[in-house]
Protein backbone atom coordinates (compact mmCIF):
# COMPACT_ATOMS: atom_id res chain seq x y z
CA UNK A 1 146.50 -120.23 75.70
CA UNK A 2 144.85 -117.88 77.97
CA UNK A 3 142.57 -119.28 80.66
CA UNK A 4 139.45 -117.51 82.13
CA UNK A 5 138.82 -117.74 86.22
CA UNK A 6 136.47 -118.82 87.58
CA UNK A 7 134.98 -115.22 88.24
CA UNK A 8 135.10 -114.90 84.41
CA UNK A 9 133.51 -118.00 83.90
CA UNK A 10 130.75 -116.83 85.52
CA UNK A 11 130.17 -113.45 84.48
CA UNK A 12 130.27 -114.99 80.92
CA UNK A 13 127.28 -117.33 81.52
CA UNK A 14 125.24 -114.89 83.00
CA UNK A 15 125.99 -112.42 80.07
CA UNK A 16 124.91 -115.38 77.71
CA UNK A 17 122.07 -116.21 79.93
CA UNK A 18 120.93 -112.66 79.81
CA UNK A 19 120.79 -111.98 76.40
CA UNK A 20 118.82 -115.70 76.01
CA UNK A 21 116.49 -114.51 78.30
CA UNK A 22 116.35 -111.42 76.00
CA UNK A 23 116.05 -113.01 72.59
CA UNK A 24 113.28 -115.42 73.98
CA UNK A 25 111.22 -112.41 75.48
CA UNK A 26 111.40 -110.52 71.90
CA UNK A 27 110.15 -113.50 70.44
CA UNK A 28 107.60 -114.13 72.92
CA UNK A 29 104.79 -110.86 71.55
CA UNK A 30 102.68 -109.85 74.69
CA UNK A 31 100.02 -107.61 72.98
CA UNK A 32 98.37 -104.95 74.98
CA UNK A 33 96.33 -102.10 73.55
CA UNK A 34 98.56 -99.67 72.77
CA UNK A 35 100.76 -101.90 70.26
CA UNK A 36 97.64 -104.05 69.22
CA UNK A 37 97.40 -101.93 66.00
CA UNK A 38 100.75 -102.11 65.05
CA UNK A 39 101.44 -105.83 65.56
CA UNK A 40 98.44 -107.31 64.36
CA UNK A 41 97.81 -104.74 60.79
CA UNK A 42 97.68 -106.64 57.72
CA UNK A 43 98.15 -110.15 59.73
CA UNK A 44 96.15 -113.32 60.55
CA UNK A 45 96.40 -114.17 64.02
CA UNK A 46 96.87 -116.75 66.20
CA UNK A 47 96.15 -116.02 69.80
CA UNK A 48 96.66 -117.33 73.64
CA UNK A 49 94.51 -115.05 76.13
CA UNK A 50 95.57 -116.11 79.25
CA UNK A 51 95.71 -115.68 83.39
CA UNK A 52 99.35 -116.21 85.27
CA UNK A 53 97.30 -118.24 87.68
CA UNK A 54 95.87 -120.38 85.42
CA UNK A 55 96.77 -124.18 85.72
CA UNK A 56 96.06 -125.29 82.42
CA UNK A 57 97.79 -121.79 80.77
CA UNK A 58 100.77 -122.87 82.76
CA UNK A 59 100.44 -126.80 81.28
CA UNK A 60 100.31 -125.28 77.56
CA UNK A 61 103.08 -122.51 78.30
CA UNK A 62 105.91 -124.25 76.96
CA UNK A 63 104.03 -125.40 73.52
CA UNK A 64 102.82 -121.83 72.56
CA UNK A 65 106.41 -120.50 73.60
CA UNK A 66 107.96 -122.98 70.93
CA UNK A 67 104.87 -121.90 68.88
CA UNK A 68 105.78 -117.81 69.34
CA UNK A 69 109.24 -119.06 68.63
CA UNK A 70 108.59 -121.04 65.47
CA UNK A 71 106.34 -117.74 63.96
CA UNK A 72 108.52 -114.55 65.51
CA UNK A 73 109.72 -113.38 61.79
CA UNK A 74 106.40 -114.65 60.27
CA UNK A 75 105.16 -111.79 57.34
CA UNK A 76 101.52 -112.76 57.60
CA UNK A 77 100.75 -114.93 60.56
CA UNK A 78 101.17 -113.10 63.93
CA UNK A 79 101.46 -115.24 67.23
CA UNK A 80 101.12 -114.00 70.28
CA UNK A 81 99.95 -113.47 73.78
CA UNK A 82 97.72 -111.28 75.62
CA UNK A 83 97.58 -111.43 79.29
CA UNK A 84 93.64 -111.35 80.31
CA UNK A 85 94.38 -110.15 84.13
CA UNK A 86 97.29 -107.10 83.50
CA UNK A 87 97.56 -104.53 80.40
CA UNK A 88 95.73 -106.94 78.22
CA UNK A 89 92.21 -107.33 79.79
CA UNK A 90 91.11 -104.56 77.64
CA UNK A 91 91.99 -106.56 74.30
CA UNK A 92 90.35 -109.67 76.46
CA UNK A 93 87.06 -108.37 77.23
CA UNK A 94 86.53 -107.25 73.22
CA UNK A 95 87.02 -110.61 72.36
CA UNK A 96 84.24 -111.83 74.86
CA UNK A 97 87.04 -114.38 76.63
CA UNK A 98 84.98 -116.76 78.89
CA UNK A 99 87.50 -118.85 80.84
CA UNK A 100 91.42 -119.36 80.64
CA UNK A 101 93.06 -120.25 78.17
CA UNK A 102 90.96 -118.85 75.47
CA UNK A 103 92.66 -120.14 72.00
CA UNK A 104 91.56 -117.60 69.43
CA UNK A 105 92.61 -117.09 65.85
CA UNK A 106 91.71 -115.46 62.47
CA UNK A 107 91.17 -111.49 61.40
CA UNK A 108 92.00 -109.20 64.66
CA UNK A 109 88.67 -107.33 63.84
CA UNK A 110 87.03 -110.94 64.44
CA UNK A 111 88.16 -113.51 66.12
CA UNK A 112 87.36 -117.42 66.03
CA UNK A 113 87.84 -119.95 69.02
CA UNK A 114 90.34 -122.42 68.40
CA UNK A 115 88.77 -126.01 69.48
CA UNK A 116 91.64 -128.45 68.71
CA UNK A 117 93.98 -129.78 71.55
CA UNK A 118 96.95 -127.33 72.72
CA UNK A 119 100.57 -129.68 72.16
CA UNK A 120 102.80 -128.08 70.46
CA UNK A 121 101.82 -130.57 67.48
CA UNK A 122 98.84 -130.04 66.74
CA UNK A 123 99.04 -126.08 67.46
CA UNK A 124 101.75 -126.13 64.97
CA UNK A 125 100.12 -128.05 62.67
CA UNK A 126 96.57 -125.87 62.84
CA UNK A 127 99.02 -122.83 62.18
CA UNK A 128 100.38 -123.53 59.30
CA UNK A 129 96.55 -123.68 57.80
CA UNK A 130 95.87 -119.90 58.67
CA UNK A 131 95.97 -117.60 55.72
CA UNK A 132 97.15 -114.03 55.19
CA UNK A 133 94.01 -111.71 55.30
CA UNK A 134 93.06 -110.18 52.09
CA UNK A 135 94.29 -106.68 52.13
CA UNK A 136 91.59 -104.16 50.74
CA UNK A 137 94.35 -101.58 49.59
CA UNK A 138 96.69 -103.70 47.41
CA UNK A 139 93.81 -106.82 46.50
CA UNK A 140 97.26 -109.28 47.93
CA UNK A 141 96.27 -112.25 49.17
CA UNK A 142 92.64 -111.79 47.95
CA UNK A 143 89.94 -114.37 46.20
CA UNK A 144 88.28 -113.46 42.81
CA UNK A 145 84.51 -113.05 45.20
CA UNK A 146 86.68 -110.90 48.07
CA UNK A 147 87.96 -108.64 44.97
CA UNK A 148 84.52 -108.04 43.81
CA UNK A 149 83.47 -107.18 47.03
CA UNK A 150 85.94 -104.50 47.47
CA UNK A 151 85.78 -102.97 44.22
CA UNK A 152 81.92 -102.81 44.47
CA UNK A 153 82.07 -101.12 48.43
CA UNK A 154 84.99 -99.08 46.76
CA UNK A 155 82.51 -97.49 44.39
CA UNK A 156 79.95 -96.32 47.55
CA UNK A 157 80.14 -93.40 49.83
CA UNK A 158 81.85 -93.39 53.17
CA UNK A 159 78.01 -92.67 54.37
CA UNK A 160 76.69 -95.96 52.80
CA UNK A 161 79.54 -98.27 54.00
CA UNK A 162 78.74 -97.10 57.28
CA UNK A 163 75.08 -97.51 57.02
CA UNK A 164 75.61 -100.88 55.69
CA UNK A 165 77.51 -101.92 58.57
CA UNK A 166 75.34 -100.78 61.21
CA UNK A 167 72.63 -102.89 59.68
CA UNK A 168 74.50 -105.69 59.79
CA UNK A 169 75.14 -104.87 63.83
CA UNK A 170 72.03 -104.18 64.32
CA UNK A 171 71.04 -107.80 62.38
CA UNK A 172 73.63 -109.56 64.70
CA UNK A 173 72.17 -107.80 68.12
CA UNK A 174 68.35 -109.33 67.10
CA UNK A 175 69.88 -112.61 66.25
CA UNK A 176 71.65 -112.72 69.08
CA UNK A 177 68.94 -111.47 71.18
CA UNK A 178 66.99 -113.85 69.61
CA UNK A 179 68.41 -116.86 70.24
CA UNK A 180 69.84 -115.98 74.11
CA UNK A 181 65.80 -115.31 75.15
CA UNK A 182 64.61 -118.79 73.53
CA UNK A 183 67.59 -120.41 75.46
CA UNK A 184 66.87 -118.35 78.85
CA UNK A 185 63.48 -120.28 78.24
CA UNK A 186 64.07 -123.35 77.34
CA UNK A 187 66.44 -123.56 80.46
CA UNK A 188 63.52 -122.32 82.80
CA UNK A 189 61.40 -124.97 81.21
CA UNK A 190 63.91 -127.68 81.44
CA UNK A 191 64.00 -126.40 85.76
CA UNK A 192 60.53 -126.10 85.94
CA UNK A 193 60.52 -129.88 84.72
CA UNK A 194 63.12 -131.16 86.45
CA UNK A 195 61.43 -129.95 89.35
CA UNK A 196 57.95 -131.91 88.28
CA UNK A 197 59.95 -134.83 87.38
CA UNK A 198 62.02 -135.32 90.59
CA UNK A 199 58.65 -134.90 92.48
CA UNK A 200 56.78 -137.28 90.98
CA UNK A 201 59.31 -139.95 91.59
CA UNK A 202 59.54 -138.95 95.61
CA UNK A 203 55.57 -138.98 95.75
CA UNK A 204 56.11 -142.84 93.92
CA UNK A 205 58.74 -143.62 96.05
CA UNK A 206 56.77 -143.17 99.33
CA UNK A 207 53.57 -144.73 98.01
CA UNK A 208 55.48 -147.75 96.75
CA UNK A 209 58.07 -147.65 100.12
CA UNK A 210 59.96 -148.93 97.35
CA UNK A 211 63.22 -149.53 99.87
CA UNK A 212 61.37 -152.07 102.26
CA UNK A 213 59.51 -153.78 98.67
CA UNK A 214 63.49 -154.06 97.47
CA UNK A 215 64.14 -155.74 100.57
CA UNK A 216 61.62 -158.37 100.47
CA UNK A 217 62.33 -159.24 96.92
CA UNK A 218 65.57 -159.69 97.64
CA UNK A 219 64.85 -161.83 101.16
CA UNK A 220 62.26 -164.09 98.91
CA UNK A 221 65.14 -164.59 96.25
CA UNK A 222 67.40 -165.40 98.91
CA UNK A 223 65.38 -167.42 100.50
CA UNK A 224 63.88 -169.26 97.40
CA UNK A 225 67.61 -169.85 96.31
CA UNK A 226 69.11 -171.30 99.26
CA UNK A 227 65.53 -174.00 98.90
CA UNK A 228 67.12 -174.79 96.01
CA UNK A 229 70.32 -175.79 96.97
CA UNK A 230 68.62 -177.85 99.83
């Protein structure tokens, strides 16, 4: 029986160790824009935007690596990473990310926030609920009304799809618009109230002297209790 030293020992772990460390970064899909394209076409996704400084992206790190893991040969469900700070931000900024992490999921073209809580449980669990997206060129994984859809926009002109579409932009950006100005003034109102509100209760305060009136209710109750007793 041969019998390897300890040199070879060694040199054999770190060759197994490497090629770990390999495997798991394959597995682990860091998108960026140039291979966005590529990995996401034809799949629902399921996505971690994240910062390297980020405490609670470090707390859910090892879940969404088992997650990555569990998905890495998936046909239709694609999850990955995109790092927010390095040659992600581009990808980040599209998808409007707010704060880190930023769970989203669904068609690339349009993403959803993920609201449910980040163990690996739960994410796993969510997961297996995303379907493929319908794909316009072979009808797969397409609904009856999604099939009708396509073979009526199928029938119109490059021209008309396009026109069609920028209405619906241009719908979104008024709604949108909308919406953000009555908010802008309902939170202006809510200041200017807050404002009247806290003043009103100083200008009571210092006509009551409501400290020294708290005090002498409480020295009468004192007083009236310990009569009591006697």
């Amino acid at each position: 029986m041969a019998y390897l030293t300890v040199t070879d020992r060694y040199t054999k772990m770190r060759t197994i160790f490497a090629l770990v460390t390999v495997l798991a970064s394959a597995m682990s899909k860091e998108l960026t824009p140039e291979i966005w394209n590529e990995e996401t076409a034809g799949k629902t996704v399921f996505l971690k935007m994240y910062a390297p400084w980020c405490g609670h992206c470090k707390k859910m790190k090892p879940a969404w690596d088992k997650l990555m893991r569990q998905y890495a040969d998936h046909q239709t469900i694609l999850v990955a990473k995109v790092d927010c700070t390095g040659e992600g931000k581009e990808i980040c900024n599209g998808a409007d990310v707010k704060g880190f992490p930023s769970i989203k999921y669904g068609d690339p073209t349009s993403l959803v926030d993920y609201k449910g809580a980040r163990d690996f449980g739960t994410l796993f669990k969510f997961t297996k609920t995303l379907t493929p997206k319908c794909n316009v060129n072979t009808n797969e994984f397409c609904t009856e009304e999604q099939k009708k859809s396509i073979a009526v926009f199928t029938q119109q002109s490059l021209e008309e799809l396009v026109s069609d579409l920028d209405k619906y932009e241009n719908s979104l950006i008024e709604i949108v618009n909308l919406y953000d100005d009555e908010v802008k003034a309902m939170q202006h109102r809510y200041k200017e109230l807050t404002q009247a509100k806290n003043f009103q209760i100083v200008s009571l305060d210092n006509v009551t002297d409501i400290n020294i009136l708290r005090r002498v209710v409480k020295k009468k109750k004192d007083e009236k209790k310990t009569n009591t007793e006697l």
